[in-house]
PDB file of N, CA and C in Angstrom:
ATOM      1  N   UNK A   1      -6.894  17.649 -12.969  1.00  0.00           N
ATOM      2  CA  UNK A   1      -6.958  17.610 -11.529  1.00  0.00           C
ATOM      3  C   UNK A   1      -7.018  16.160 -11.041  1.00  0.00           C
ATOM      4  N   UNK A   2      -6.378  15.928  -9.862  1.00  0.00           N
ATOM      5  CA  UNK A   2      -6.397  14.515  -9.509  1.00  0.00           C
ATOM      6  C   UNK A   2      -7.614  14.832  -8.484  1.00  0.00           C
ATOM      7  N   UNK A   3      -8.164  13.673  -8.429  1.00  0.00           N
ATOM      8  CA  UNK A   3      -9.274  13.304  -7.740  1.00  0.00           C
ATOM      9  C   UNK A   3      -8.880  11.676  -6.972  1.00  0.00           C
ATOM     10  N   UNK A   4      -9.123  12.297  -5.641  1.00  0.00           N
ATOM     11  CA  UNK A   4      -8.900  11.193  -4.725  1.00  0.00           C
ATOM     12  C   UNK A   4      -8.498  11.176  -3.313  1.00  0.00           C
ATOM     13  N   UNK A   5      -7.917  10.302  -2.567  1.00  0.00           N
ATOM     14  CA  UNK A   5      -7.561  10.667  -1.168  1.00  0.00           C
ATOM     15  C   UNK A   5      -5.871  10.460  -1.207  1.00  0.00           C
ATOM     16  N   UNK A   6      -5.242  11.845  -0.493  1.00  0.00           N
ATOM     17  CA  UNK A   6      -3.407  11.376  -1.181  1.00  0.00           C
ATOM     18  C   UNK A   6      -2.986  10.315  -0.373  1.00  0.00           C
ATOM     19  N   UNK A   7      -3.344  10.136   0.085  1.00  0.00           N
ATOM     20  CA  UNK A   7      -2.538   8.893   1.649  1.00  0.00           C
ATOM     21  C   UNK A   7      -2.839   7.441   0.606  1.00  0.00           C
ATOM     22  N   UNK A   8      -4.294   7.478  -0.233  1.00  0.00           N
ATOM     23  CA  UNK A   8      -4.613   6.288  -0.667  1.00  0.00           C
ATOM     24  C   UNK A   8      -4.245   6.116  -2.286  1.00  0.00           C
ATOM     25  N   UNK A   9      -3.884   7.044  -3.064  1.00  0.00           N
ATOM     26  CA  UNK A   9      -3.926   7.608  -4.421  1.00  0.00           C
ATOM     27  C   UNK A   9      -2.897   6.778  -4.737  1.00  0.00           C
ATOM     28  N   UNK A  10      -2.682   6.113  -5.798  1.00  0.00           N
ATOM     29  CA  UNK A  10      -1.048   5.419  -6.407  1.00  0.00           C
ATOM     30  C   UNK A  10      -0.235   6.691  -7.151  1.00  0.00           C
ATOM     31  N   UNK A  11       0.468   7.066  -7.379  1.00  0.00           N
ATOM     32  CA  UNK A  11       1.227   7.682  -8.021  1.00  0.00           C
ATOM     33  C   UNK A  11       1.016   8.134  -9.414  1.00  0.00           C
ATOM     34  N   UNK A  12       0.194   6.958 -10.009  1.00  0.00           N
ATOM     35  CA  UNK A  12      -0.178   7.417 -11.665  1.00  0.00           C
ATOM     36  C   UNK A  12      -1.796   7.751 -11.524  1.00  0.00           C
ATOM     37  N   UNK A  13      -2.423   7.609 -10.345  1.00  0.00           N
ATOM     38  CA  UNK A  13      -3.408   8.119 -10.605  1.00  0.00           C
ATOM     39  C   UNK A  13      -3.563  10.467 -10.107  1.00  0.00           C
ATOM     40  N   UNK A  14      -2.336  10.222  -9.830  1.00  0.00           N
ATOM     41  CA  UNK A  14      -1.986  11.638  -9.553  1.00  0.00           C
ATOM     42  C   UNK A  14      -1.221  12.496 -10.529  1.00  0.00           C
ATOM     43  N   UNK A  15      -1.005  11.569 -11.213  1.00  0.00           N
ATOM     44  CA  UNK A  15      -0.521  11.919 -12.767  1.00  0.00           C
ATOM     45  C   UNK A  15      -1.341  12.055 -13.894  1.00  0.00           C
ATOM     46  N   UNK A  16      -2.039  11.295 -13.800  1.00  0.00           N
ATOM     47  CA  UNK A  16      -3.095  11.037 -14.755  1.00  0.00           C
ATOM     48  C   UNK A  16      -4.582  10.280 -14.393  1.00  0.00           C
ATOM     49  N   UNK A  17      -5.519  10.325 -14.080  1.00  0.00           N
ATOM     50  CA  UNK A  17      -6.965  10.097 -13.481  1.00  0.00           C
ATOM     51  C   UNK A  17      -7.247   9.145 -14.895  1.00  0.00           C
ATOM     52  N   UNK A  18      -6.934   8.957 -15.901  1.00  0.00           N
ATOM     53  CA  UNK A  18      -7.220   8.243 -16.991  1.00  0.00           C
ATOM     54  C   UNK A  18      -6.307   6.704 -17.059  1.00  0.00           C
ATOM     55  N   UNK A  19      -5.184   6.723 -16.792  1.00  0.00           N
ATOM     56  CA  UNK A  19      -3.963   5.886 -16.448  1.00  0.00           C
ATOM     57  C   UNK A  19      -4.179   5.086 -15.428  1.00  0.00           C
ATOM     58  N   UNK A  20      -5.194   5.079 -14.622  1.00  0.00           N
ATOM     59  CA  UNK A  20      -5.479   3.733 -13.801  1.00  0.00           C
ATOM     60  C   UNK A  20      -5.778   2.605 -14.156  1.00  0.00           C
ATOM     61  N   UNK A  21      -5.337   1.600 -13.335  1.00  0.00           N
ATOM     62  CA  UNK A  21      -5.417  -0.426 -13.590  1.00  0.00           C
ATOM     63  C   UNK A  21      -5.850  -0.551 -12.377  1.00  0.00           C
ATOM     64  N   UNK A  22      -5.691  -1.984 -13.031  1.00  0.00           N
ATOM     65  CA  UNK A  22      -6.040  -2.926 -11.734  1.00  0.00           C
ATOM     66  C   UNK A  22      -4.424  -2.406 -10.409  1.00  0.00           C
ATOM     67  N   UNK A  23      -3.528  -2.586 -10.966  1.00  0.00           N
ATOM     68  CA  UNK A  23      -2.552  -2.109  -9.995  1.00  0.00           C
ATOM     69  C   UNK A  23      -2.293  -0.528  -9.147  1.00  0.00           C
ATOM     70  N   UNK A  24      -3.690   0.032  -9.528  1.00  0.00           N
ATOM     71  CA  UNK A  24      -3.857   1.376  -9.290  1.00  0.00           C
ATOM     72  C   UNK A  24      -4.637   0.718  -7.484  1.00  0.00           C
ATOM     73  N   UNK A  25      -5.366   0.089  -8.234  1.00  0.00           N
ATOM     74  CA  UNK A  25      -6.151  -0.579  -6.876  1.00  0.00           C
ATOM     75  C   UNK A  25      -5.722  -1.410  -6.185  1.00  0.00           C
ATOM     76  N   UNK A  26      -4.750  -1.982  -6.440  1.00  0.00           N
ATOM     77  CA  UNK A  26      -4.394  -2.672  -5.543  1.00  0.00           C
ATOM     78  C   UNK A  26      -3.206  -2.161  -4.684  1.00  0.00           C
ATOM     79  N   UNK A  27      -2.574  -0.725  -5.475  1.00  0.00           N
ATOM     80  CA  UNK A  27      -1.971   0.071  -4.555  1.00  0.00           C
ATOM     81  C   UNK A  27      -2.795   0.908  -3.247  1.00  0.00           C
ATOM     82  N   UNK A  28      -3.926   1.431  -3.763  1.00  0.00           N
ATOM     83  CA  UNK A  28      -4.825   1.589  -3.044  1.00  0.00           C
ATOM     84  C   UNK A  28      -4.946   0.443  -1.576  1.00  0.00           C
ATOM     85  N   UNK A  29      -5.555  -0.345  -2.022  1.00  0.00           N
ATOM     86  CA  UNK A  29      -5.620  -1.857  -1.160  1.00  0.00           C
ATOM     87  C   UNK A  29      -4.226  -1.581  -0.490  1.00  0.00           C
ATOM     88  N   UNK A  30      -2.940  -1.465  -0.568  1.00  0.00           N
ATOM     89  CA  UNK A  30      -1.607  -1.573  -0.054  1.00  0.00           C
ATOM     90  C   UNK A  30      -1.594  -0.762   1.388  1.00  0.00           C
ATOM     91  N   UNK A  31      -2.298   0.816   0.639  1.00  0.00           N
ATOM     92  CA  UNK A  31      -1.900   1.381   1.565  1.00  0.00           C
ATOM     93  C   UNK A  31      -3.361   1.648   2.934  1.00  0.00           C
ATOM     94  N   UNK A  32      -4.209   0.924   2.372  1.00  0.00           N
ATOM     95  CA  UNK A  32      -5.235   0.728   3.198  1.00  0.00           C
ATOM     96  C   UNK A  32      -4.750  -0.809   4.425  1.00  0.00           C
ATOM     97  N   UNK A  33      -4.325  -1.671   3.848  1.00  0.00           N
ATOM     98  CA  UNK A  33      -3.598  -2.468   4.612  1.00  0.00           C
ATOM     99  C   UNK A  33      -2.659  -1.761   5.606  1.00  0.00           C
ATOM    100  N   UNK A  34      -1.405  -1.208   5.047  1.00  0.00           N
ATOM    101  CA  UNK A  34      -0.610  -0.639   5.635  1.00  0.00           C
ATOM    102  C   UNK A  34      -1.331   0.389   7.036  1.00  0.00           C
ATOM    103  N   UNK A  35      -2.471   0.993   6.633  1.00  0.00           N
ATOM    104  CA  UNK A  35      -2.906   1.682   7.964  1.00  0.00           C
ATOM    105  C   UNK A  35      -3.713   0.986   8.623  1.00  0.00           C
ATOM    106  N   UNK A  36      -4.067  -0.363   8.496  1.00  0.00           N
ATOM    107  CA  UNK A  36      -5.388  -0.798   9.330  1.00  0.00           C
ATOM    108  C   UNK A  36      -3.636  -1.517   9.924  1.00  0.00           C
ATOM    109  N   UNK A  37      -2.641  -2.272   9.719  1.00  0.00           N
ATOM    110  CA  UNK A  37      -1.629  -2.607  10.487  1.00  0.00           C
ATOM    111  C   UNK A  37      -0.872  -1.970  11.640  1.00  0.00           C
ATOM    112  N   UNK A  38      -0.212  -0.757  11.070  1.00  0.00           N
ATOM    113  CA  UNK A  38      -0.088   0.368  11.474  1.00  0.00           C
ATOM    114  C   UNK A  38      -0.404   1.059  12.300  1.00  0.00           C
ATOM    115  N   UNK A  39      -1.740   1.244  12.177  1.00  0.00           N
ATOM    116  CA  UNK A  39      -2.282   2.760  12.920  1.00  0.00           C
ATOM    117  C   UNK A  39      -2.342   4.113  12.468  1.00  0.00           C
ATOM    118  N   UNK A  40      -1.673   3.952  11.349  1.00  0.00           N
ATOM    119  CA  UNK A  40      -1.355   5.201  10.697  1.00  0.00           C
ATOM    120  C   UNK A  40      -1.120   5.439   9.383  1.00  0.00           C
ATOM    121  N   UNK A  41      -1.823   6.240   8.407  1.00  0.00           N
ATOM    122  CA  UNK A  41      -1.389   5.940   6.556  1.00  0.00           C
ATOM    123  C   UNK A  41      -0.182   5.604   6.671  1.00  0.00           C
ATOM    124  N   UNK A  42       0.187   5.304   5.342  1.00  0.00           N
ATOM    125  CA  UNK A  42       1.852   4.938   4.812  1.00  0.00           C
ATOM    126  C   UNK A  42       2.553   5.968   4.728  1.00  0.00           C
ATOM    127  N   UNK A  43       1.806   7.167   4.525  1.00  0.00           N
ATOM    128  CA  UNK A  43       2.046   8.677   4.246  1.00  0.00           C
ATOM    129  C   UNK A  43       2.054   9.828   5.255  1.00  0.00           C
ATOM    130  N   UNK A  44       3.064  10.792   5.384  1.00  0.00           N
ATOM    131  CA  UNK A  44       2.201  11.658   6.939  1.00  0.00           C
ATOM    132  C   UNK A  44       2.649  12.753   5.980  1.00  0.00           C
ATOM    133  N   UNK A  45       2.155  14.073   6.306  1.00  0.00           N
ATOM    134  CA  UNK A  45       2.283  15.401   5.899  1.00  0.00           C
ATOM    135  C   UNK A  45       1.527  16.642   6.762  1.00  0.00           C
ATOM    136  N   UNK A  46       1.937  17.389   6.371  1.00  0.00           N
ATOM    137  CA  UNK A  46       0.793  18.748   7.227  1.00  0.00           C
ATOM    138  C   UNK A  46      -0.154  18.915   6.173  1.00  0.00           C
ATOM    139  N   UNK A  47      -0.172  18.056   4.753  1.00  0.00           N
ATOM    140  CA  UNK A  47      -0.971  18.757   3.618  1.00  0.00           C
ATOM    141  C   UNK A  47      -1.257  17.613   2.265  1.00  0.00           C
ATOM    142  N   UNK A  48      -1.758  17.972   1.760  1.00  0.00           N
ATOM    143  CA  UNK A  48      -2.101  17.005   0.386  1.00  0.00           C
ATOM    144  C   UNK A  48      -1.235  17.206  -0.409  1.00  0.00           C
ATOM    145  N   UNK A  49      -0.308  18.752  -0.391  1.00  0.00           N
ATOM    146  CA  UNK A  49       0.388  18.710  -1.354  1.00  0.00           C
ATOM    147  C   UNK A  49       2.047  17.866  -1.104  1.00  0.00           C
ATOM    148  N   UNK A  50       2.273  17.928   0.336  1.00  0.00           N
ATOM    149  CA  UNK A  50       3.615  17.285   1.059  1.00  0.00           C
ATOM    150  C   UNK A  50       3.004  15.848   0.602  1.00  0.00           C
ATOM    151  N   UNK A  51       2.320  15.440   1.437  1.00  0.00           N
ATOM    152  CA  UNK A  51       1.436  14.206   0.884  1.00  0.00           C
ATOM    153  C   UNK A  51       1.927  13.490  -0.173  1.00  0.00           C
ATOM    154  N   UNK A  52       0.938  14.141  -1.387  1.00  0.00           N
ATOM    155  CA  UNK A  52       1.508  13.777  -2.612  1.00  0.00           C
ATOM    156  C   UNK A  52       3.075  13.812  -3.352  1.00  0.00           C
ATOM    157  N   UNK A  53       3.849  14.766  -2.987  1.00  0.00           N
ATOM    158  CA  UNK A  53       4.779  14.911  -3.361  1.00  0.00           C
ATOM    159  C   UNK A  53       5.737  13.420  -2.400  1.00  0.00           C
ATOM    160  N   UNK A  54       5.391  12.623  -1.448  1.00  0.00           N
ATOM    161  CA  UNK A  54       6.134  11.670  -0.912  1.00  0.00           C
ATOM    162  C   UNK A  54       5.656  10.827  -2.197  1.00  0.00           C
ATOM    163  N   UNK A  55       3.808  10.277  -2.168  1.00  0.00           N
ATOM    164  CA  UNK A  55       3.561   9.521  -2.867  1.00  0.00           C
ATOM    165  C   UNK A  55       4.242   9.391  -4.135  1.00  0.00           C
ATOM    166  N   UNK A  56       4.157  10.780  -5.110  1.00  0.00           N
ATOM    167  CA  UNK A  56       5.174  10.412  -5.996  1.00  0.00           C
ATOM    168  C   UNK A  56       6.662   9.913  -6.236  1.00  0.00           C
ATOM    169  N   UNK A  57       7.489  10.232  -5.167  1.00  0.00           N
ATOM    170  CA  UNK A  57       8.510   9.542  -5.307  1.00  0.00           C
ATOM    171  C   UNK A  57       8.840   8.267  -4.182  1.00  0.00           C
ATOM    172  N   UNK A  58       7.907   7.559  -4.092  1.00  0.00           N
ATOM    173  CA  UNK A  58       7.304   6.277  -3.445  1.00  0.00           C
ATOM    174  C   UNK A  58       7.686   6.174  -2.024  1.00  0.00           C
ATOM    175  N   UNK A  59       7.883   7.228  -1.110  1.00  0.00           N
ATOM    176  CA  UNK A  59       8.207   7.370   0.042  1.00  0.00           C
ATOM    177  C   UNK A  59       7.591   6.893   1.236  1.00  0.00           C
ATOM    178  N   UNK A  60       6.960   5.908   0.999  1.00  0.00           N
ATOM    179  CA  UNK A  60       6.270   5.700   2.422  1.00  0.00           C
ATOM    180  C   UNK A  60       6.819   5.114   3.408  1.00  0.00           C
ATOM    181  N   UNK A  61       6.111   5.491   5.072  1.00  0.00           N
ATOM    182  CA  UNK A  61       6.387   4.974   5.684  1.00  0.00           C
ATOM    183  C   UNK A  61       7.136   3.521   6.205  1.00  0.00           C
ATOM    184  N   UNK A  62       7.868   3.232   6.908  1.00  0.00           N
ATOM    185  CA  UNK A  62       7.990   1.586   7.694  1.00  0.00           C
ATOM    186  C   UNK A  62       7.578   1.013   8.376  1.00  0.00           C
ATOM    187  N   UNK A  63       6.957   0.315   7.779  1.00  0.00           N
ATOM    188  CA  UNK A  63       5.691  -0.708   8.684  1.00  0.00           C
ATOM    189  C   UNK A  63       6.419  -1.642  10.025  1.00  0.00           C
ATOM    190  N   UNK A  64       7.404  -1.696   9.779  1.00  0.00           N
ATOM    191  CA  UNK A  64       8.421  -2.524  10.711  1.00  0.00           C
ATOM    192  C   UNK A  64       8.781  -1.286  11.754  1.00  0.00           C
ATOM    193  N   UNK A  65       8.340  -0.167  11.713  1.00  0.00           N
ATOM    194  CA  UNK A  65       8.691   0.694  12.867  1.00  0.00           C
ATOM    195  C   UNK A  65       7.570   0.975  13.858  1.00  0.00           C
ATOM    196  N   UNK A  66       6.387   0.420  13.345  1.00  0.00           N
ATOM    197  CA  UNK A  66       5.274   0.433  14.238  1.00  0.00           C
ATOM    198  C   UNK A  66       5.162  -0.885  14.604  1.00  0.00           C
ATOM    199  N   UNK A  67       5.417  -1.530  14.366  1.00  0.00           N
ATOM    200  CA  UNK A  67       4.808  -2.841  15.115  1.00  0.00           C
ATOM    201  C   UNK A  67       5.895  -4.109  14.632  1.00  0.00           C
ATOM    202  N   UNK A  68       6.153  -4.830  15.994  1.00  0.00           N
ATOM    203  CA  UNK A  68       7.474  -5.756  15.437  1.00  0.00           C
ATOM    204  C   UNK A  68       7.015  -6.632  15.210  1.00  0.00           C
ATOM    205  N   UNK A  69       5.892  -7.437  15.598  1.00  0.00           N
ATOM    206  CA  UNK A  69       5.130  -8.610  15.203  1.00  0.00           C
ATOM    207  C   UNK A  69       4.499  -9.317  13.946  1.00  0.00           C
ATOM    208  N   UNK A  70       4.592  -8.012  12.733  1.00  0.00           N
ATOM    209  CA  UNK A  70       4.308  -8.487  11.600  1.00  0.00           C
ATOM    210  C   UNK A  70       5.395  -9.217  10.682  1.00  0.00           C
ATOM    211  N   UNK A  71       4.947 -10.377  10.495  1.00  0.00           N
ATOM    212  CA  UNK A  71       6.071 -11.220   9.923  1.00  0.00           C
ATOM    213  C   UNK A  71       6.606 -10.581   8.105  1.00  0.00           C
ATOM    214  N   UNK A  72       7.767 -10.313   8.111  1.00  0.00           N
ATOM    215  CA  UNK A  72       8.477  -9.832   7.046  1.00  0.00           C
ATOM    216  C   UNK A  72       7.690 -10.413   5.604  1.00  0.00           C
ATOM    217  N   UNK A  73       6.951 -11.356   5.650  1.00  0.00           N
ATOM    218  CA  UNK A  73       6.613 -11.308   4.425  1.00  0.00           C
ATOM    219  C   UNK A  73       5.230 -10.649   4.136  1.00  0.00           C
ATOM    220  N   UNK A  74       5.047 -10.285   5.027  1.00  0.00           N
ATOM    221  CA  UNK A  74       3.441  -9.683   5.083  1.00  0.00           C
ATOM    222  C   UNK A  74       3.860  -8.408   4.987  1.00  0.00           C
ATOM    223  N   UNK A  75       5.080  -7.812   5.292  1.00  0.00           N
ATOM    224  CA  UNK A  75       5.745  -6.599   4.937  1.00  0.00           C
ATOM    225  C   UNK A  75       5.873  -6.224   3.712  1.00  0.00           C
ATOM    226  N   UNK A  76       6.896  -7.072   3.300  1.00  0.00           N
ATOM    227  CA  UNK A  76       7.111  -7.638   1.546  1.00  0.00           C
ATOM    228  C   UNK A  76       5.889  -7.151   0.773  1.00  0.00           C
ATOM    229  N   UNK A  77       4.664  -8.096   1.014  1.00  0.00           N
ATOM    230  CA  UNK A  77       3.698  -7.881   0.614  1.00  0.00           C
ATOM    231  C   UNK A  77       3.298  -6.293   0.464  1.00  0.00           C
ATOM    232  N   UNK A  78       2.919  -5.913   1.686  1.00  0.00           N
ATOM    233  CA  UNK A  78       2.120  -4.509   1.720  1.00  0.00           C
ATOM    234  C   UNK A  78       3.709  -3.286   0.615  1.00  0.00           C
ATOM    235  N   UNK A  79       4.458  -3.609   0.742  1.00  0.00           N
ATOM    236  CA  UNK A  79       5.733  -2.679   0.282  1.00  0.00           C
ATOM    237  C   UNK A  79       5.516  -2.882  -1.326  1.00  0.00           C
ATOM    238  N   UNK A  80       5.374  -4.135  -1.449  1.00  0.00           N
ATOM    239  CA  UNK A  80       5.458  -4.738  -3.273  1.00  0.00           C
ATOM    240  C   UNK A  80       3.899  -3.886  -3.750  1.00  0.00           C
ATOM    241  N   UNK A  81       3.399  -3.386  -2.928  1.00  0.00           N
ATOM    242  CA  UNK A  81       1.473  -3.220  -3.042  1.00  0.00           C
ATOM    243  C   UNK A  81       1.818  -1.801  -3.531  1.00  0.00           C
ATOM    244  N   UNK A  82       2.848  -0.912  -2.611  1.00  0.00           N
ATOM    245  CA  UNK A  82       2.857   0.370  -2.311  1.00  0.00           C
ATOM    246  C   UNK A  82       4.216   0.607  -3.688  1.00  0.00           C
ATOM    247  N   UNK A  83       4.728  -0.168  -4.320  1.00  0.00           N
ATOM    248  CA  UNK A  83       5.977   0.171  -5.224  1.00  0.00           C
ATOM    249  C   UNK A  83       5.021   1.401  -5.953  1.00  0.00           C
ATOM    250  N   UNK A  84       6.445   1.838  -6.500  1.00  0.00           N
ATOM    251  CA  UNK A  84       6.269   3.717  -7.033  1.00  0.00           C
ATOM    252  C   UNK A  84       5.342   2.589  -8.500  1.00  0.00           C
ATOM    253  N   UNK A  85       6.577   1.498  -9.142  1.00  0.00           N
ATOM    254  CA  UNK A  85       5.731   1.385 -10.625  1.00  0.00           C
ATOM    255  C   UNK A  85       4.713   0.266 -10.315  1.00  0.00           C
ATOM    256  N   UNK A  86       4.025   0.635 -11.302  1.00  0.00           N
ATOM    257  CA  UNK A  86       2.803  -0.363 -11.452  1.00  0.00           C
ATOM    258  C   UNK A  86       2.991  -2.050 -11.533  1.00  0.00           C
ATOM    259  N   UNK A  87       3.855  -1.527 -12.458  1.00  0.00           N
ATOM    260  CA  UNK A  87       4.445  -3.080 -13.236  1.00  0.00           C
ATOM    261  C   UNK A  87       5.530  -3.927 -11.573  1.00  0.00           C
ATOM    262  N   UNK A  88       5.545  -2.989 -11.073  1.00  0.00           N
ATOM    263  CA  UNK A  88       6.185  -3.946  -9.612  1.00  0.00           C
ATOM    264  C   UNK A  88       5.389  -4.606  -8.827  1.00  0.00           C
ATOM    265  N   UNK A  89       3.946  -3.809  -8.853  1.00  0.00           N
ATOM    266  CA  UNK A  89       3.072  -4.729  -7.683  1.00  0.00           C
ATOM    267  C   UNK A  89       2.980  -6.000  -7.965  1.00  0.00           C
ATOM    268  N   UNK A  90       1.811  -6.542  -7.142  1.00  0.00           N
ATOM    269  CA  UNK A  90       1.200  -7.426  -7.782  1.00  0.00           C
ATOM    270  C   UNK A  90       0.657  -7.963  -8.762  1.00  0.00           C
ATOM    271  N   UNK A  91       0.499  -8.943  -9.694  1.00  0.00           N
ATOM    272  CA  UNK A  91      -0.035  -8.868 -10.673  1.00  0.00           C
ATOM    273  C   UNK A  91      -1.194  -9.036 -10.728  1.00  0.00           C
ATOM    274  N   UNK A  92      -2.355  -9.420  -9.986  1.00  0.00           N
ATOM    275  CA  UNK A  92      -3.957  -9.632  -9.722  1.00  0.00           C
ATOM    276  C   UNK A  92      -4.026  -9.609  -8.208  1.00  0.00           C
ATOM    277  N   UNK A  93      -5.396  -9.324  -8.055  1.00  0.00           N
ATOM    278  CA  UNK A  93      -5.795  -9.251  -6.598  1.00  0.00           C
ATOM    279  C   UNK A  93      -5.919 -10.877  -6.114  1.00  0.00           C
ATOM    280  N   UNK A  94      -6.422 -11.600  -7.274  1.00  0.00           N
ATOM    281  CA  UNK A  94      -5.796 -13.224  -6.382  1.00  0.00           C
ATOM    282  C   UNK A  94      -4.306 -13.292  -5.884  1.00  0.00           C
ATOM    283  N   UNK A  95      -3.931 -12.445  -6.560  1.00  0.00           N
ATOM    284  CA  UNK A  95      -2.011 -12.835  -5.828  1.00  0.00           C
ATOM    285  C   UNK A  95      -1.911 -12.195  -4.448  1.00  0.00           C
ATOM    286  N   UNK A  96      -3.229 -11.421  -4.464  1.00  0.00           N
ATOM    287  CA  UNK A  96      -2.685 -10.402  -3.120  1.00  0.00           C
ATOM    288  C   UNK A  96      -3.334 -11.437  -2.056  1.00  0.00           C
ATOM    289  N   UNK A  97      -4.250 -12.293  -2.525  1.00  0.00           N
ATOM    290  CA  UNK A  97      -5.579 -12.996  -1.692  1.00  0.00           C
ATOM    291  C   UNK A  97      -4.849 -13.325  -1.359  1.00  0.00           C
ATOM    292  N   UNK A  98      -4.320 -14.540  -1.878  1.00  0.00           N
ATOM    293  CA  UNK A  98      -3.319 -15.630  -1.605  1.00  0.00           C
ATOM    294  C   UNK A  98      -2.408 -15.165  -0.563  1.00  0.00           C
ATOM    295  N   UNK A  99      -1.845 -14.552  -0.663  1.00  0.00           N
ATOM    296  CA  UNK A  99      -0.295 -14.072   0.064  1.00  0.00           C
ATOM    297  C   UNK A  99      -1.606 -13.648   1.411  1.00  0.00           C
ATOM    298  N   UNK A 100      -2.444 -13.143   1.252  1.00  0.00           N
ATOM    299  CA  UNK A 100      -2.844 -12.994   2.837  1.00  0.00           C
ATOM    300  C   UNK A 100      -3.599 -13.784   3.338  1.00  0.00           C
ATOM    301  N   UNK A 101      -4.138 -14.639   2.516  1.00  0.00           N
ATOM    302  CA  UNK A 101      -4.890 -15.836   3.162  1.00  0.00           C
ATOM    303  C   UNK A 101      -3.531 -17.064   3.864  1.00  0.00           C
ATOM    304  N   UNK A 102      -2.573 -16.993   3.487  1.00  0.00           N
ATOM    305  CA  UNK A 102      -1.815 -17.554   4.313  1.00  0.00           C
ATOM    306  C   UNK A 102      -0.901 -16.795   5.826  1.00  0.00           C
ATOM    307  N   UNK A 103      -1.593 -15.545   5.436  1.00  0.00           N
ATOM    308  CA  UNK A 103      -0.936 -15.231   6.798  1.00  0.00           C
ATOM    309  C   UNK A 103      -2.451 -15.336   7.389  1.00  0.00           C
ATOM    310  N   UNK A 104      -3.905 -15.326   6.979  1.00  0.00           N
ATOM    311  CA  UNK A 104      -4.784 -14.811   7.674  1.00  0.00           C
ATOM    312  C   UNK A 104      -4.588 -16.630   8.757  1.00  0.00           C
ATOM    313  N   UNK A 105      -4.732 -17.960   7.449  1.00  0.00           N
ATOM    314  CA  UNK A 105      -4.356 -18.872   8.157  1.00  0.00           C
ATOM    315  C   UNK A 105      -3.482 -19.149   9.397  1.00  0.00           C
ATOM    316  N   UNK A 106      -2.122 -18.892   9.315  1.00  0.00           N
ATOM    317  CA  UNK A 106      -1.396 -18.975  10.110  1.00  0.00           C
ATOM    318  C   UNK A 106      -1.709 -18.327  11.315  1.00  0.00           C
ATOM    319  N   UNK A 107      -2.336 -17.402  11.357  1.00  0.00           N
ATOM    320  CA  UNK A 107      -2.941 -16.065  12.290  1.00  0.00           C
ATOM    321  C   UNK A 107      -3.393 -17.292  13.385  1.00  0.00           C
ATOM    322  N   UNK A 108      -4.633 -18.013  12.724  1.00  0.00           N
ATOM    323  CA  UNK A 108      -5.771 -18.728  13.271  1.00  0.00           C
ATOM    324  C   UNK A 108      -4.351 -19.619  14.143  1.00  0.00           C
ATOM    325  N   UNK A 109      -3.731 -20.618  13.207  1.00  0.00           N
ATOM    326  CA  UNK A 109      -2.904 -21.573  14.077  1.00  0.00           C
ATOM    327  C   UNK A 109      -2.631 -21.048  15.173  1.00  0.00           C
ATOM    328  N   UNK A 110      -1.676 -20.262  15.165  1.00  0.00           N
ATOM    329  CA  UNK A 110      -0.986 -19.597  16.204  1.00  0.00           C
ATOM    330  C   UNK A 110      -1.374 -19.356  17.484  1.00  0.00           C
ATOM    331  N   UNK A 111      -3.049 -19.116  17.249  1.00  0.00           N
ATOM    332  CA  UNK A 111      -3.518 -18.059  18.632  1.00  0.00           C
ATOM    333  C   UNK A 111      -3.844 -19.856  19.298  1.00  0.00           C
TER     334      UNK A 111
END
């Protein structure tokens, strides 16, 4: 049985609850980004099982359809977070820091 929330779950942890990494979490992290951006999971369904069945074949939402202001690489980012394989994300959560500490920077310039 998978154990978890489907909107937030990576794909191999719905496969297997034993098969999680660090890139399990930081898919997690992806799609928690993706809805605090958003407004809305990466995922929509009437159910956990529609749900999951997107998650597995890496279907999520477009972040570029809710909001035009997020700059494409911060897209990049959250999309590379949300890839179906593991081995696509990120490779450590410093890589994820990084990539958002320069948008969190730029944020500050800007305003």
């Amino acid at each position: 049985h998978a154990v978890g929330t489907p909107v937030y779950m990576p794909p191999e942890q719905a496969r297997n609850a034993k098969s999680v990494g660090i890139q399990s979490d930081l898919y997690s992290l992806g799609a928690t980004l993706f809805h605090l951006l958003a407004g809305v999971p990466p995922f929509s369904g009437t159910g956990a099982g529609e749900i999951l069945a997107q998650v597995m074949e890496g279907r999520h939402l477009a972040l570029a359809e809710f909001r035009d202001d997020i700059p494409d690489t911060l897209i990049s980012l959250v999309d590379q977070m949300l890839e179906l394989n593991p081995k696509n994300r990120p490779e450590s959560a410093t890589e994820v820091l990084t990539s958002l500490s320069v948008h969190a920077c730029k944020s500050r310039v800007d305003r």
